[in-house]
C-alpha atoms as a PDB file:
ATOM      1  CA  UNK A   1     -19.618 -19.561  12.186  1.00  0.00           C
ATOM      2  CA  UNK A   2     -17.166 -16.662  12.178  1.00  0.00           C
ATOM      3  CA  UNK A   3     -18.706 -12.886  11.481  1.00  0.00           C
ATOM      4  CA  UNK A   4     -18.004 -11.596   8.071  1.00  0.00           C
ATOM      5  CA  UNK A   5     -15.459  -8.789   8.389  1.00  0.00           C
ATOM      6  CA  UNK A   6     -14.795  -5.967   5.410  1.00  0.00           C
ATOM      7  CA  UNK A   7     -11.877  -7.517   4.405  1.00  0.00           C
ATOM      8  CA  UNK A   8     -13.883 -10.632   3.230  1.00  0.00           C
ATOM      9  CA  UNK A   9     -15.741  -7.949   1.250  1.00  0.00           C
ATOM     10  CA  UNK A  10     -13.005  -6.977  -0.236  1.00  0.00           C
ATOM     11  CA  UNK A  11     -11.782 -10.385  -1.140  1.00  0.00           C
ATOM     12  CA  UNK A  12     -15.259 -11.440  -2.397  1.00  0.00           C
ATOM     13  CA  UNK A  13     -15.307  -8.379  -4.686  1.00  0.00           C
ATOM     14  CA  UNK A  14     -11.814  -8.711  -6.077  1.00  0.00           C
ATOM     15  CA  UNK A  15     -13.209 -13.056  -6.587  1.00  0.00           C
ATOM     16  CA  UNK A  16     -16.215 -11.405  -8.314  1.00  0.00           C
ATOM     17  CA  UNK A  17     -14.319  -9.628 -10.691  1.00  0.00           C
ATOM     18  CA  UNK A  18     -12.029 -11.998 -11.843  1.00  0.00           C
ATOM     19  CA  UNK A  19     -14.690 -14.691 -12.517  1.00  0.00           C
ATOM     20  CA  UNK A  20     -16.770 -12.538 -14.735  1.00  0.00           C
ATOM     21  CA  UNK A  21     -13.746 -11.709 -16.554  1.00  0.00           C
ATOM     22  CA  UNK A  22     -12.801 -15.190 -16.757  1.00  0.00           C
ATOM     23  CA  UNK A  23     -16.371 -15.764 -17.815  1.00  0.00           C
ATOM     24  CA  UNK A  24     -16.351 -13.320 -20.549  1.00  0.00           C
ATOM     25  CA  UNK A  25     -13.176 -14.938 -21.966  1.00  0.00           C
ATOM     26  CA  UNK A  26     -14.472 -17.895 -22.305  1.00  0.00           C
ATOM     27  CA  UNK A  27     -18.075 -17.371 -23.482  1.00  0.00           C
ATOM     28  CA  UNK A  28     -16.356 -15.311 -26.178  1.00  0.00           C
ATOM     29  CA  UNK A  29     -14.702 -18.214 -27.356  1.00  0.00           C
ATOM     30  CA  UNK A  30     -17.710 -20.231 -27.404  1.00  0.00           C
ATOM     31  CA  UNK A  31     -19.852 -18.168 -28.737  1.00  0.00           C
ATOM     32  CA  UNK A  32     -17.788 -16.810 -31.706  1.00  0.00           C
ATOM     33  CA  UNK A  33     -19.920 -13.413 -32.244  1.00  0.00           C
ATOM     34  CA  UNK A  34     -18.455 -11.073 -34.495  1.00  0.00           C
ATOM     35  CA  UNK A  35     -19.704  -7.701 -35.266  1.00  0.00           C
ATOM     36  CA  UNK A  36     -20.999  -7.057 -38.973  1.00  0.00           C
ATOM     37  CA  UNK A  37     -20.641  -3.437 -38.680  1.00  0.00           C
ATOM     38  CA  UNK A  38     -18.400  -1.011 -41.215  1.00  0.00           C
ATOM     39  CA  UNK A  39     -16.875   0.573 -38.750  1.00  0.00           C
ATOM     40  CA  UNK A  40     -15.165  -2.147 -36.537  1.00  0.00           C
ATOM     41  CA  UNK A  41     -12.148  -3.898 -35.228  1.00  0.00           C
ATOM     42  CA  UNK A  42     -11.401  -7.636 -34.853  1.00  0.00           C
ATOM     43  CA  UNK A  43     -10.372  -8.953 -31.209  1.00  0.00           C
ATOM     44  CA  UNK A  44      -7.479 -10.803 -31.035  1.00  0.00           C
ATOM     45  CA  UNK A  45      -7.149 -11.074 -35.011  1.00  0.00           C
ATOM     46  CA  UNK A  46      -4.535 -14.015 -36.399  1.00  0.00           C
ATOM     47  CA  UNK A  47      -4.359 -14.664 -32.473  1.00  0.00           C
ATOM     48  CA  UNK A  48      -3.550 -18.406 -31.720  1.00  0.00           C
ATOM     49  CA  UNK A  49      -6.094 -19.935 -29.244  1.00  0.00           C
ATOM     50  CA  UNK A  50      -3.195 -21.194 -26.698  1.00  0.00           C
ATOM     51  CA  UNK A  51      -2.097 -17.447 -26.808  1.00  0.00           C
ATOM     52  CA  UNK A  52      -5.683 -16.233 -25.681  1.00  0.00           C
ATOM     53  CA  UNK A  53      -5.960 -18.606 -22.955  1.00  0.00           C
ATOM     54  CA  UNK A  54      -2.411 -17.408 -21.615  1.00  0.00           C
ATOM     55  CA  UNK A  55      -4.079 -13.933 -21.744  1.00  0.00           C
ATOM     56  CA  UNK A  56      -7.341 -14.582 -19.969  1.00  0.00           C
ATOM     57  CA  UNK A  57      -5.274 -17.215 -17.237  1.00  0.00           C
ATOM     58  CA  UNK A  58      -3.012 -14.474 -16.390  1.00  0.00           C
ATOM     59  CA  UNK A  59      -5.312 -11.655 -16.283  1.00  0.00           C
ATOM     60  CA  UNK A  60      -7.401 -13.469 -13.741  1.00  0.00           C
ATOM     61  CA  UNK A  61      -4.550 -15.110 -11.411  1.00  0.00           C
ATOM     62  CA  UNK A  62      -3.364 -11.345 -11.482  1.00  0.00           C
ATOM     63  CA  UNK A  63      -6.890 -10.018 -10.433  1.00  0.00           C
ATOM     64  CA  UNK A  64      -6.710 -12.710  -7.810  1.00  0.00           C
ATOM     65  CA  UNK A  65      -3.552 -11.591  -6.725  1.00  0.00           C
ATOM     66  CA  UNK A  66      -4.588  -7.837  -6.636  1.00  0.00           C
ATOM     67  CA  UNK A  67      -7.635  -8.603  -4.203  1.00  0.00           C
ATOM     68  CA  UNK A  68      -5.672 -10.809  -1.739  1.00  0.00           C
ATOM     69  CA  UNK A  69      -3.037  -8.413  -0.894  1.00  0.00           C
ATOM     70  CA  UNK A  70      -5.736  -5.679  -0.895  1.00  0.00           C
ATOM     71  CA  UNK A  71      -7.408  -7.556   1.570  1.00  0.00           C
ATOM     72  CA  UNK A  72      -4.154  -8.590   3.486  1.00  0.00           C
ATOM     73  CA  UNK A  73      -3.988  -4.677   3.180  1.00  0.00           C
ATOM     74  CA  UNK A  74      -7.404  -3.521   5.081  1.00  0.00           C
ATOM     75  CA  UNK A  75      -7.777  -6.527   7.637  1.00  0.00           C
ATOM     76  CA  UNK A  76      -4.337  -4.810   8.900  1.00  0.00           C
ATOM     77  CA  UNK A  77      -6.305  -1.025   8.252  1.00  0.00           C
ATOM     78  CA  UNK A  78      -9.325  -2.988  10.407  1.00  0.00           C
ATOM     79  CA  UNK A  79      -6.778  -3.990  13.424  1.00  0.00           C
ATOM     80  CA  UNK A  80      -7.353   0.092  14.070  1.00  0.00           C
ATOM     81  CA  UNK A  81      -5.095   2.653  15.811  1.00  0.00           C
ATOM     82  CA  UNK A  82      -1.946   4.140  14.302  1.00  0.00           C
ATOM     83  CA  UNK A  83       1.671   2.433  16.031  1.00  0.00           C
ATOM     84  CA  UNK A  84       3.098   3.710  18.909  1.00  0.00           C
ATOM     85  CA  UNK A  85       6.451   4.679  18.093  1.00  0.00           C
ATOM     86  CA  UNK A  86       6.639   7.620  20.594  1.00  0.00           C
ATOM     87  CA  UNK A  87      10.085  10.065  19.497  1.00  0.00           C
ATOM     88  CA  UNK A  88      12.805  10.083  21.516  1.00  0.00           C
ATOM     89  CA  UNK A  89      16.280  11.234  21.738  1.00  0.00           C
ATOM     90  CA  UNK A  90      17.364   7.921  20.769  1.00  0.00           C
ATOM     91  CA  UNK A  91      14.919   7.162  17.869  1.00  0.00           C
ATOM     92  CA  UNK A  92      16.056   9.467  14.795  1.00  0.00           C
ATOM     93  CA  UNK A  93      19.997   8.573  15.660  1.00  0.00           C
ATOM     94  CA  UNK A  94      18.614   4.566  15.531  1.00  0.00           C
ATOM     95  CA  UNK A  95      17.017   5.588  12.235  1.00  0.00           C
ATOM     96  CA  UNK A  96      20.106   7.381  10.813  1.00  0.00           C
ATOM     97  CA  UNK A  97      22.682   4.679  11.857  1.00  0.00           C
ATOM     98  CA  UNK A  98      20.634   2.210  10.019  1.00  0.00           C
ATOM     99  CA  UNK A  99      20.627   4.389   6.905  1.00  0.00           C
ATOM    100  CA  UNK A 100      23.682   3.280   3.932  1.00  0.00           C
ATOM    101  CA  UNK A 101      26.560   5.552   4.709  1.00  0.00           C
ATOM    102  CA  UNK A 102      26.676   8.617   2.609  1.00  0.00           C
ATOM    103  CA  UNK A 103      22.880   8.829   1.916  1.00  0.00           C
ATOM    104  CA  UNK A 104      22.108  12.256   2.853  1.00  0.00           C
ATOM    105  CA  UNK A 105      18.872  13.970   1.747  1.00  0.00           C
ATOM    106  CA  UNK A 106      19.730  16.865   0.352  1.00  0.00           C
ATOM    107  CA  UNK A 107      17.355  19.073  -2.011  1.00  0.00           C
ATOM    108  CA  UNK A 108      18.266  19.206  -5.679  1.00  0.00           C
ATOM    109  CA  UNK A 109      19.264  22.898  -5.754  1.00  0.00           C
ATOM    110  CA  UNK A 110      22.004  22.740  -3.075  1.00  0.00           C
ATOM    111  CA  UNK A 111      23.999  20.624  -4.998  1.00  0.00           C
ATOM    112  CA  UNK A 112      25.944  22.957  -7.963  1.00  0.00           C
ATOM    113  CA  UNK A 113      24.993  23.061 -11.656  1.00  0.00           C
ATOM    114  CA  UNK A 114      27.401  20.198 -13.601  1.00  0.00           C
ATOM    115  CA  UNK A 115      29.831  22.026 -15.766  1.00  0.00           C
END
């Protein structure tokens, strides 16, 4: 069996989190409590039920989504050292010749006032 690594963590927390807010979607709809108090609001008020499962099924593919690119994310933060890409002579003309033509950086204030 393969060592649990932090990035399975990660995952597992991001899993976590979208199930209990999957879970709290739908035991709201089962259980159909409703607050008696004066000073209230209503939850998804005149809100079709199709509409509300949309909600809840996107919400929770997009928490899924969130965690497994986070945890793409840090196994490549757990592979360790920065890259080697050592300067040379060569490396910022490389960089600049790859550029778009005409894209200069150029601080806002050098350029004049329109007008």
């Amino acid at each position: 069996m393969k060592k649990i690594r932090p990035h399975h963590l990660i995952l597992g927390f991001w899993v976590l989190l979208a199930t209990a807010f999957g879970l709290s979607g739908v035991v709201s709809a089962i259980t159909q409590q409703h607050d008696d108090s004066p000073v209230s609001r209503e939850v998804f008020g005149n809100i079709p039920s199709a509409w509300k499962l949309l909600v809840y099924t996107f919400a929770v593919a997009s928490l899924l989504y969130v965690g497994t690119q986070f945890s793409y994310r840090f196994r490549n933060w757990e592979r360790g050292g920065p890259d080697r890409r050592p300067l040379t002579s060569r490396t910022p003309s490389a960089a600049s010749a790859t550029s778009a033509p005409g894209c200069t950086c150029r601080p806002c204030c050098a350029t004049p006032p329109p007008g």
